[in-house]
PDB file of N, CA and C in Angstrom:
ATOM      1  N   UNK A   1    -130.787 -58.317  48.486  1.00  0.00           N
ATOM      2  CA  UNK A   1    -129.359 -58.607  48.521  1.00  0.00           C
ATOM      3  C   UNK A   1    -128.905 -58.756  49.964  1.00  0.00           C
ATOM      4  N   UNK A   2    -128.014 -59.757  50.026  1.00  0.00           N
ATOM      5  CA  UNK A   2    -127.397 -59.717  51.048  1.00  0.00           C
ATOM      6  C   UNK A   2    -126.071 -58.393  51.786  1.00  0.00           C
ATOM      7  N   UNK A   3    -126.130 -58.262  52.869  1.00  0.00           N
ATOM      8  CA  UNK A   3    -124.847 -57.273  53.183  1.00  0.00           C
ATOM      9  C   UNK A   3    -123.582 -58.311  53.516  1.00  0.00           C
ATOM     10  N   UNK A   4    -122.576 -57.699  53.264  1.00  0.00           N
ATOM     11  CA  UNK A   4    -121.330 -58.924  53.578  1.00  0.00           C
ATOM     12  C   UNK A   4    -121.518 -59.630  55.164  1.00  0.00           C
ATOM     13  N   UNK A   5    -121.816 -58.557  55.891  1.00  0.00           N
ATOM     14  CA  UNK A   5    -122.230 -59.369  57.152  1.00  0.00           C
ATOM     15  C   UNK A   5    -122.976 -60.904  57.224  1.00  0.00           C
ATOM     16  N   UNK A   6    -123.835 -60.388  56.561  1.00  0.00           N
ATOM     17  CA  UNK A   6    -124.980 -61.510  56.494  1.00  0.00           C
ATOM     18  C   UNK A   6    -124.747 -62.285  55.340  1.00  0.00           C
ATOM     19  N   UNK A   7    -123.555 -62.155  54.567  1.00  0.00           N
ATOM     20  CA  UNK A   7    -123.334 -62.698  53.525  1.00  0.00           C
ATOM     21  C   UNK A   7    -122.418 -64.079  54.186  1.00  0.00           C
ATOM     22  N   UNK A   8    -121.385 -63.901  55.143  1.00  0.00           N
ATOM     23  CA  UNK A   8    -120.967 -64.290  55.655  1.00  0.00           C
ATOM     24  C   UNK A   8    -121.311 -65.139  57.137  1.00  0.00           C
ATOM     25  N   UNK A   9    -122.615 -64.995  57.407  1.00  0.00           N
ATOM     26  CA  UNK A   9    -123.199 -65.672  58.485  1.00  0.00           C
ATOM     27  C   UNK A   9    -123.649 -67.586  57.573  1.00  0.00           C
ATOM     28  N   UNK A  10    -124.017 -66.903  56.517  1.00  0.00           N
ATOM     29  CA  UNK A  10    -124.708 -68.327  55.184  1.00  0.00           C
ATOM     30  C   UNK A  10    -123.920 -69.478  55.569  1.00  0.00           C
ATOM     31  N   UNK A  11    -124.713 -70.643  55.517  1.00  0.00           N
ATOM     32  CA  UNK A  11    -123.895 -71.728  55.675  1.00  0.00           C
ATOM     33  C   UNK A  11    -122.778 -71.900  54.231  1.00  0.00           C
ATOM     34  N   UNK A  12    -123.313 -71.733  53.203  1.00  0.00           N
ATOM     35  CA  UNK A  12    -122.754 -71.985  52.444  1.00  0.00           C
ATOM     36  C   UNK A  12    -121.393 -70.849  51.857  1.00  0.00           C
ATOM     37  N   UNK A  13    -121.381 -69.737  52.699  1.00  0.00           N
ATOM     38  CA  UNK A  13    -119.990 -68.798  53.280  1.00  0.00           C
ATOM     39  C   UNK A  13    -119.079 -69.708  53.963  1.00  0.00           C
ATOM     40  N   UNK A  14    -119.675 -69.931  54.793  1.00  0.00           N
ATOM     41  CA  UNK A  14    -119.102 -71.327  56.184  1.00  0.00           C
ATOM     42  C   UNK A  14    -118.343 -72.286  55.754  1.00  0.00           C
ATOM     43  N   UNK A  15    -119.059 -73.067  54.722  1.00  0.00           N
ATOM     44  CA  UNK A  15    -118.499 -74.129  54.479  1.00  0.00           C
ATOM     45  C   UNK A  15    -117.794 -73.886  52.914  1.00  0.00           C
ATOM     46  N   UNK A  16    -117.375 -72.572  52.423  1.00  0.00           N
ATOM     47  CA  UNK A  16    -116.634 -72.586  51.633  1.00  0.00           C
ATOM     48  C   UNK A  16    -115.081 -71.819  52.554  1.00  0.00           C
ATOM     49  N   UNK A  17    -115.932 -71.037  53.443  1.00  0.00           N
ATOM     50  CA  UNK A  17    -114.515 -70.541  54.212  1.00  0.00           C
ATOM     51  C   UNK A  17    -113.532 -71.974  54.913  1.00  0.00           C
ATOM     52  N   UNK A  18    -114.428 -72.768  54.945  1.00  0.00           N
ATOM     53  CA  UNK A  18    -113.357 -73.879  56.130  1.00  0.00           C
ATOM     54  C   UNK A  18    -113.255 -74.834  54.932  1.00  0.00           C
ATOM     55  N   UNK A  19    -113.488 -75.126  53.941  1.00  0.00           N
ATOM     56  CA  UNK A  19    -113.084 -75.914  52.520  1.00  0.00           C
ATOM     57  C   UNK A  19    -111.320 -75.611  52.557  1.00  0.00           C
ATOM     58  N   UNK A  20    -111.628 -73.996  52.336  1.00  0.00           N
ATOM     59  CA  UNK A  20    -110.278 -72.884  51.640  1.00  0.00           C
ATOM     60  C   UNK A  20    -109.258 -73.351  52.722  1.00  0.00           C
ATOM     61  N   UNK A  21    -109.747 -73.199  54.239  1.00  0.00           N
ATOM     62  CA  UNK A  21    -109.234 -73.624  55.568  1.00  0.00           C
ATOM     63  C   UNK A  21    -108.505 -74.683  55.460  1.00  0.00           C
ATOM     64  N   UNK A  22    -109.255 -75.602  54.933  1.00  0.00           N
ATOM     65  CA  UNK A  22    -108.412 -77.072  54.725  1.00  0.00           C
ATOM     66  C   UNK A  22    -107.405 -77.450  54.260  1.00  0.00           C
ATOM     67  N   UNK A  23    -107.633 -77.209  52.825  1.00  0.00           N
ATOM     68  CA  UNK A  23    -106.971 -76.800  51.538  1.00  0.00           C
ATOM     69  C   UNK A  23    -105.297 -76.104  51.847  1.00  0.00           C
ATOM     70  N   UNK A  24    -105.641 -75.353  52.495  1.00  0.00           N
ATOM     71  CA  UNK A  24    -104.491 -74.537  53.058  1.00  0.00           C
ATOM     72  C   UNK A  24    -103.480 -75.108  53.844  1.00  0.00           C
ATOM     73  N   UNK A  25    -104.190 -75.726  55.077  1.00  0.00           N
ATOM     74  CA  UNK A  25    -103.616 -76.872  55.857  1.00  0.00           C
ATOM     75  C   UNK A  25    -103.229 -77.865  55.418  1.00  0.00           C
ATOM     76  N   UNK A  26    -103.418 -78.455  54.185  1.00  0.00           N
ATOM     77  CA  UNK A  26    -102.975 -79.831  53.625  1.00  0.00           C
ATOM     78  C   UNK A  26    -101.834 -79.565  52.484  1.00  0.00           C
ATOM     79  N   UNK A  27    -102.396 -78.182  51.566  1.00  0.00           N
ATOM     80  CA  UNK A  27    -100.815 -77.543  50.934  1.00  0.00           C
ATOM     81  C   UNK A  27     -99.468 -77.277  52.016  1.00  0.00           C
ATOM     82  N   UNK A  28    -100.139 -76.794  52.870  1.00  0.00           N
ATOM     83  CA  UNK A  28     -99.003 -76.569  54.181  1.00  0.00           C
ATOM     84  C   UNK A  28     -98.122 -77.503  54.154  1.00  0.00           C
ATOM     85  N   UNK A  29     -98.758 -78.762  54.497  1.00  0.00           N
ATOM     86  CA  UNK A  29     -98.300 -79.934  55.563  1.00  0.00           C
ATOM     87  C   UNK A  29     -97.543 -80.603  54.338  1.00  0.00           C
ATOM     88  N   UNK A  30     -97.859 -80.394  52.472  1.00  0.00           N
ATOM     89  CA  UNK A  30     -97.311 -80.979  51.677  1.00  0.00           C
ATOM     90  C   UNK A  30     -95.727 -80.218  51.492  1.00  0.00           C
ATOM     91  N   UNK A  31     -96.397 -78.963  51.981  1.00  0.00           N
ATOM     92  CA  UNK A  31     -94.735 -78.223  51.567  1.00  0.00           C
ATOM     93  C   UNK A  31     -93.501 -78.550  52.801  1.00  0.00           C
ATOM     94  N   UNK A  32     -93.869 -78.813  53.525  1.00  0.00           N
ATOM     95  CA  UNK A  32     -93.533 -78.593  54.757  1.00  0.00           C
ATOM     96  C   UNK A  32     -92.716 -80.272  54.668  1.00  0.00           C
ATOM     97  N   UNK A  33     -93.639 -81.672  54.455  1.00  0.00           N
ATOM     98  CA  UNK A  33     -92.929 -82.522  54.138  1.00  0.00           C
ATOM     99  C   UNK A  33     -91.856 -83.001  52.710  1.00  0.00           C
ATOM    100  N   UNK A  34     -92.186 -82.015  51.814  1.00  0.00           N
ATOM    101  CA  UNK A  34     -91.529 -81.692  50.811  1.00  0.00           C
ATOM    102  C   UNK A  34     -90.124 -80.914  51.176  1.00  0.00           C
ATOM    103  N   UNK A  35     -89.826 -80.096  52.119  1.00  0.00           N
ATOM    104  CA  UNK A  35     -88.915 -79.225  52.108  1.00  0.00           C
ATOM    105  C   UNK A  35     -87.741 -80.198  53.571  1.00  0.00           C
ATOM    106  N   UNK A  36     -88.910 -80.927  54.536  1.00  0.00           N
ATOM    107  CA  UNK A  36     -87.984 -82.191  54.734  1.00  0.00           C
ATOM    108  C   UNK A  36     -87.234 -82.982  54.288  1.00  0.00           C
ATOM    109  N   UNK A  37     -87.882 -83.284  53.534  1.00  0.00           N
ATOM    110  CA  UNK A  37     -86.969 -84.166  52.678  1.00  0.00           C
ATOM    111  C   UNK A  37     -85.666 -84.034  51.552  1.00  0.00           C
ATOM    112  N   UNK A  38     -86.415 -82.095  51.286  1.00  0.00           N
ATOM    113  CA  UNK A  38     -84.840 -82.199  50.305  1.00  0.00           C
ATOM    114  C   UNK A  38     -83.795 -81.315  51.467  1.00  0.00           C
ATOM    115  N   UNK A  39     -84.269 -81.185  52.957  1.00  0.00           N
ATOM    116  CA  UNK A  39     -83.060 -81.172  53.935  1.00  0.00           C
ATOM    117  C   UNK A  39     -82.643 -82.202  54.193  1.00  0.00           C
ATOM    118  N   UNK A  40     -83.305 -83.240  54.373  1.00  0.00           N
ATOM    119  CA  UNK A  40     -82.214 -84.472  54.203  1.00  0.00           C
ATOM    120  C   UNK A  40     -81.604 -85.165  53.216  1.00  0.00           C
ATOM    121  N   UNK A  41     -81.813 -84.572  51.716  1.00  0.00           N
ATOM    122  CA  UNK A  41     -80.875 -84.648  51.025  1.00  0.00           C
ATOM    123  C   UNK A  41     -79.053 -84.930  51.182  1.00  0.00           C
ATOM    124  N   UNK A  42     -78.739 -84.260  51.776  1.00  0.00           N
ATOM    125  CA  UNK A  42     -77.125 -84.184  51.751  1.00  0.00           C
ATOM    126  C   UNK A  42     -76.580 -85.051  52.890  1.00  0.00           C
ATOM    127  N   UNK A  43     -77.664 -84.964  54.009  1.00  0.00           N
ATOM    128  CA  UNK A  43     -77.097 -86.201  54.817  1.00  0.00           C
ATOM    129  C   UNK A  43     -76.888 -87.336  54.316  1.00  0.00           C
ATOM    130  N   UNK A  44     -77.995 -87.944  53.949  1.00  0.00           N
ATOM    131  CA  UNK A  44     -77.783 -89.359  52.983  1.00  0.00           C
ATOM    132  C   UNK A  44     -76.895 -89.529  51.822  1.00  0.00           C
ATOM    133  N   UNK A  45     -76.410 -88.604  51.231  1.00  0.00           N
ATOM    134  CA  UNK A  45     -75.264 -88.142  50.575  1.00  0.00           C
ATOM    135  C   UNK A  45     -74.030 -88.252  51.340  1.00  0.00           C
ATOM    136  N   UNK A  46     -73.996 -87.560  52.243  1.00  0.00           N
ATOM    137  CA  UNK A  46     -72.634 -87.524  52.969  1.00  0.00           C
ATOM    138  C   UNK A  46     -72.728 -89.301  53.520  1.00  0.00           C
ATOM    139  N   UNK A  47     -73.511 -89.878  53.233  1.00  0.00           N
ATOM    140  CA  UNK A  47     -73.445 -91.410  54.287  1.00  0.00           C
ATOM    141  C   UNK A  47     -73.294 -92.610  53.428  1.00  0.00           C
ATOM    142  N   UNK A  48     -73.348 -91.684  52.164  1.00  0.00           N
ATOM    143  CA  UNK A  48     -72.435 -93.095  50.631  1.00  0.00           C
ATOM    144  C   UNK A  48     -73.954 -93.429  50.020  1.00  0.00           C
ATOM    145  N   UNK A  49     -74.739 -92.655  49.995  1.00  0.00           N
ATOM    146  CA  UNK A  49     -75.999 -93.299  48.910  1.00  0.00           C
ATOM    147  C   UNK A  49     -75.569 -92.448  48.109  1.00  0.00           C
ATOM    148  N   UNK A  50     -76.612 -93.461  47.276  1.00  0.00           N
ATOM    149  CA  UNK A  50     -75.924 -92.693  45.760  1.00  0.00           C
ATOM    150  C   UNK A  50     -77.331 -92.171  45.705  1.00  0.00           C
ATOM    151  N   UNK A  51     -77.165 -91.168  44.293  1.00  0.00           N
ATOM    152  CA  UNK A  51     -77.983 -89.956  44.068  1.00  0.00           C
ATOM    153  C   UNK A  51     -79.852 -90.738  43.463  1.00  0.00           C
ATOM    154  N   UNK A  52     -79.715 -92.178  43.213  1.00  0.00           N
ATOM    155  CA  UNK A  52     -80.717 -93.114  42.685  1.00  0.00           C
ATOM    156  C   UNK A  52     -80.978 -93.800  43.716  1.00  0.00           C
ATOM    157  N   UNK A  53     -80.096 -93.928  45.084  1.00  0.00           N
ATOM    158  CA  UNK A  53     -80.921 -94.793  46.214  1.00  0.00           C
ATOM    159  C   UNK A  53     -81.475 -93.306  47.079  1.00  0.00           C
ATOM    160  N   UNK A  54     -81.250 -92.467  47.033  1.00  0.00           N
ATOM    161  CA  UNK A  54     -81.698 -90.907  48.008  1.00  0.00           C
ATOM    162  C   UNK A  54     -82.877 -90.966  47.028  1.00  0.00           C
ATOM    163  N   UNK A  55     -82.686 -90.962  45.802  1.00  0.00           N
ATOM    164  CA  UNK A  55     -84.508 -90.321  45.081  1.00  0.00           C
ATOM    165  C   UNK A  55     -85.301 -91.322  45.360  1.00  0.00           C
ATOM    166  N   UNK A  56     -84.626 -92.372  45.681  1.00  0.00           N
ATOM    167  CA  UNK A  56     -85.642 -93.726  45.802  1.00  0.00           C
ATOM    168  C   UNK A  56     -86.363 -93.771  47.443  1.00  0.00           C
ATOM    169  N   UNK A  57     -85.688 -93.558  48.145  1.00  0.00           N
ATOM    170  CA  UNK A  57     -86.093 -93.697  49.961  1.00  0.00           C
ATOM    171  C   UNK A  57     -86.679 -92.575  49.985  1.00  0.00           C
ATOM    172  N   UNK A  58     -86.412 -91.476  49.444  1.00  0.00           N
ATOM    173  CA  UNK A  58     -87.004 -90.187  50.242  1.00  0.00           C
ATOM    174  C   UNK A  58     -88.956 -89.773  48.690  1.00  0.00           C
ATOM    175  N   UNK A  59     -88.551 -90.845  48.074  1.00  0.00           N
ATOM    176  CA  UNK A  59     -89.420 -91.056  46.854  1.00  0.00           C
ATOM    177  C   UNK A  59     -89.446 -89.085  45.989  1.00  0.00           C
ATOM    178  N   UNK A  60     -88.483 -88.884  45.712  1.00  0.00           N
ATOM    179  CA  UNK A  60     -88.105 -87.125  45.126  1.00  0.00           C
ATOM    180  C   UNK A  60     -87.493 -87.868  43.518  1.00  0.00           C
ATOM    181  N   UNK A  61     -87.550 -87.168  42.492  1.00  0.00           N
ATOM    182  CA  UNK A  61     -86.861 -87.271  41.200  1.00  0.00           C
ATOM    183  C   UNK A  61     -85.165 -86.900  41.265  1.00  0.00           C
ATOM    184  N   UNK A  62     -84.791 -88.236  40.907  1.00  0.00           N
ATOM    185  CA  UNK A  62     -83.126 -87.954  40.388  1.00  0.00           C
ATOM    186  C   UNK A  62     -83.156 -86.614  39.836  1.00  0.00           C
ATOM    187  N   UNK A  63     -83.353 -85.874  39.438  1.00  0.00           N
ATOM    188  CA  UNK A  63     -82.893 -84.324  39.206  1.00  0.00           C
ATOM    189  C   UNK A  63     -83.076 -83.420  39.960  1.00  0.00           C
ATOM    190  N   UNK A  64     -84.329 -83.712  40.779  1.00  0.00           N
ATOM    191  CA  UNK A  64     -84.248 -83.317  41.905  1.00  0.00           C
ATOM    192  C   UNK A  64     -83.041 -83.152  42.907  1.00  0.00           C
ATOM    193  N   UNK A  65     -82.945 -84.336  43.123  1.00  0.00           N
ATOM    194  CA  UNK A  65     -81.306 -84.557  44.104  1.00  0.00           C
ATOM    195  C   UNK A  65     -80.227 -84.411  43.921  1.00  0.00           C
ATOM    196  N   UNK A  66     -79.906 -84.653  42.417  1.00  0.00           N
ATOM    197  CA  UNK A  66     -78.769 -84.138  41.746  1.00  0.00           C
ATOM    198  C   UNK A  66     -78.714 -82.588  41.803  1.00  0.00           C
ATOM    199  N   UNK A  67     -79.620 -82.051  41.418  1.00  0.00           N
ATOM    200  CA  UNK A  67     -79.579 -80.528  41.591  1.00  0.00           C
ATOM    201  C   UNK A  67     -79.010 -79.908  42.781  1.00  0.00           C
ATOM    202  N   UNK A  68     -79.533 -80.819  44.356  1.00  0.00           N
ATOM    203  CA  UNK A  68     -79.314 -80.376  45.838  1.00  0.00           C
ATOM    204  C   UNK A  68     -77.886 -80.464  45.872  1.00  0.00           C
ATOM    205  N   UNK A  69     -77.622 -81.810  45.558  1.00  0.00           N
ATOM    206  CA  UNK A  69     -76.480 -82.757  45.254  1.00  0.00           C
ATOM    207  C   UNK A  69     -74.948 -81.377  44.639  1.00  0.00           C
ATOM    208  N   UNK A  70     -75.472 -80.568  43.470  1.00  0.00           N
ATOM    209  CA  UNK A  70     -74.547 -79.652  42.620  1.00  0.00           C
ATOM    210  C   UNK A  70     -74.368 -78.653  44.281  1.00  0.00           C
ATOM    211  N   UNK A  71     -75.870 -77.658  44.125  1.00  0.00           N
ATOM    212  CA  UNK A  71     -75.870 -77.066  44.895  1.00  0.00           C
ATOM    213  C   UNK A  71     -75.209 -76.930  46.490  1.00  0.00           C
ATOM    214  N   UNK A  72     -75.127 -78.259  46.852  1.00  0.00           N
ATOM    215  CA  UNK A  72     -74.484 -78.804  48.413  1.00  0.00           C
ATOM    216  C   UNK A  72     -73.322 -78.516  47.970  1.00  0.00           C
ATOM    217  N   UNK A  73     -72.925 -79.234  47.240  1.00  0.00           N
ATOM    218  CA  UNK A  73     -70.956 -80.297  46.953  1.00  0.00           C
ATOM    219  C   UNK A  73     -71.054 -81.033  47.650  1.00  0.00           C
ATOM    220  N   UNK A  74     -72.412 -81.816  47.718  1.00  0.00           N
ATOM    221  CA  UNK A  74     -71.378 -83.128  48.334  1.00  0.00           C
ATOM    222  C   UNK A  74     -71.475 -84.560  47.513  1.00  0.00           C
TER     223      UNK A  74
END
């Protein structure tokens, strides 16, 4: 048997630790441009789009925006 030490030296430790690594970094970067976009929700609102041209440019679901849309007032 291996000890975790040496369990963790294995390539195949390695390349499941920097898989998970990745994975992580690319959920990140999805939430991260996800949570952009429904902050610019209300600007484009406040600038006369309507709630079907905002889901359309920022590509988010009309209920989506409508929801921000309740939540804002605007």
């Amino acid at each position: 048997m291996f000890s975790l030490d040496e369990l963790k030296q294995t390539r195949y430790f390695q390349a499941v630790l920097e898989e998970g690594r990745q994975e992580g970094r690319q959920e990140g970067r999805q939430e991260g441009i996800l949570e952009n976009k429904l902050e610019t929700v209300p600007r484009l609102l406040a600038l006369g789009l309507t709630v079907e041209q905002v889901a359309k440019a920022l590509q988010l679901d009309v209920e989506q925006v409508r929801n921000i849309q309740k939540k804002e007032g605007v």
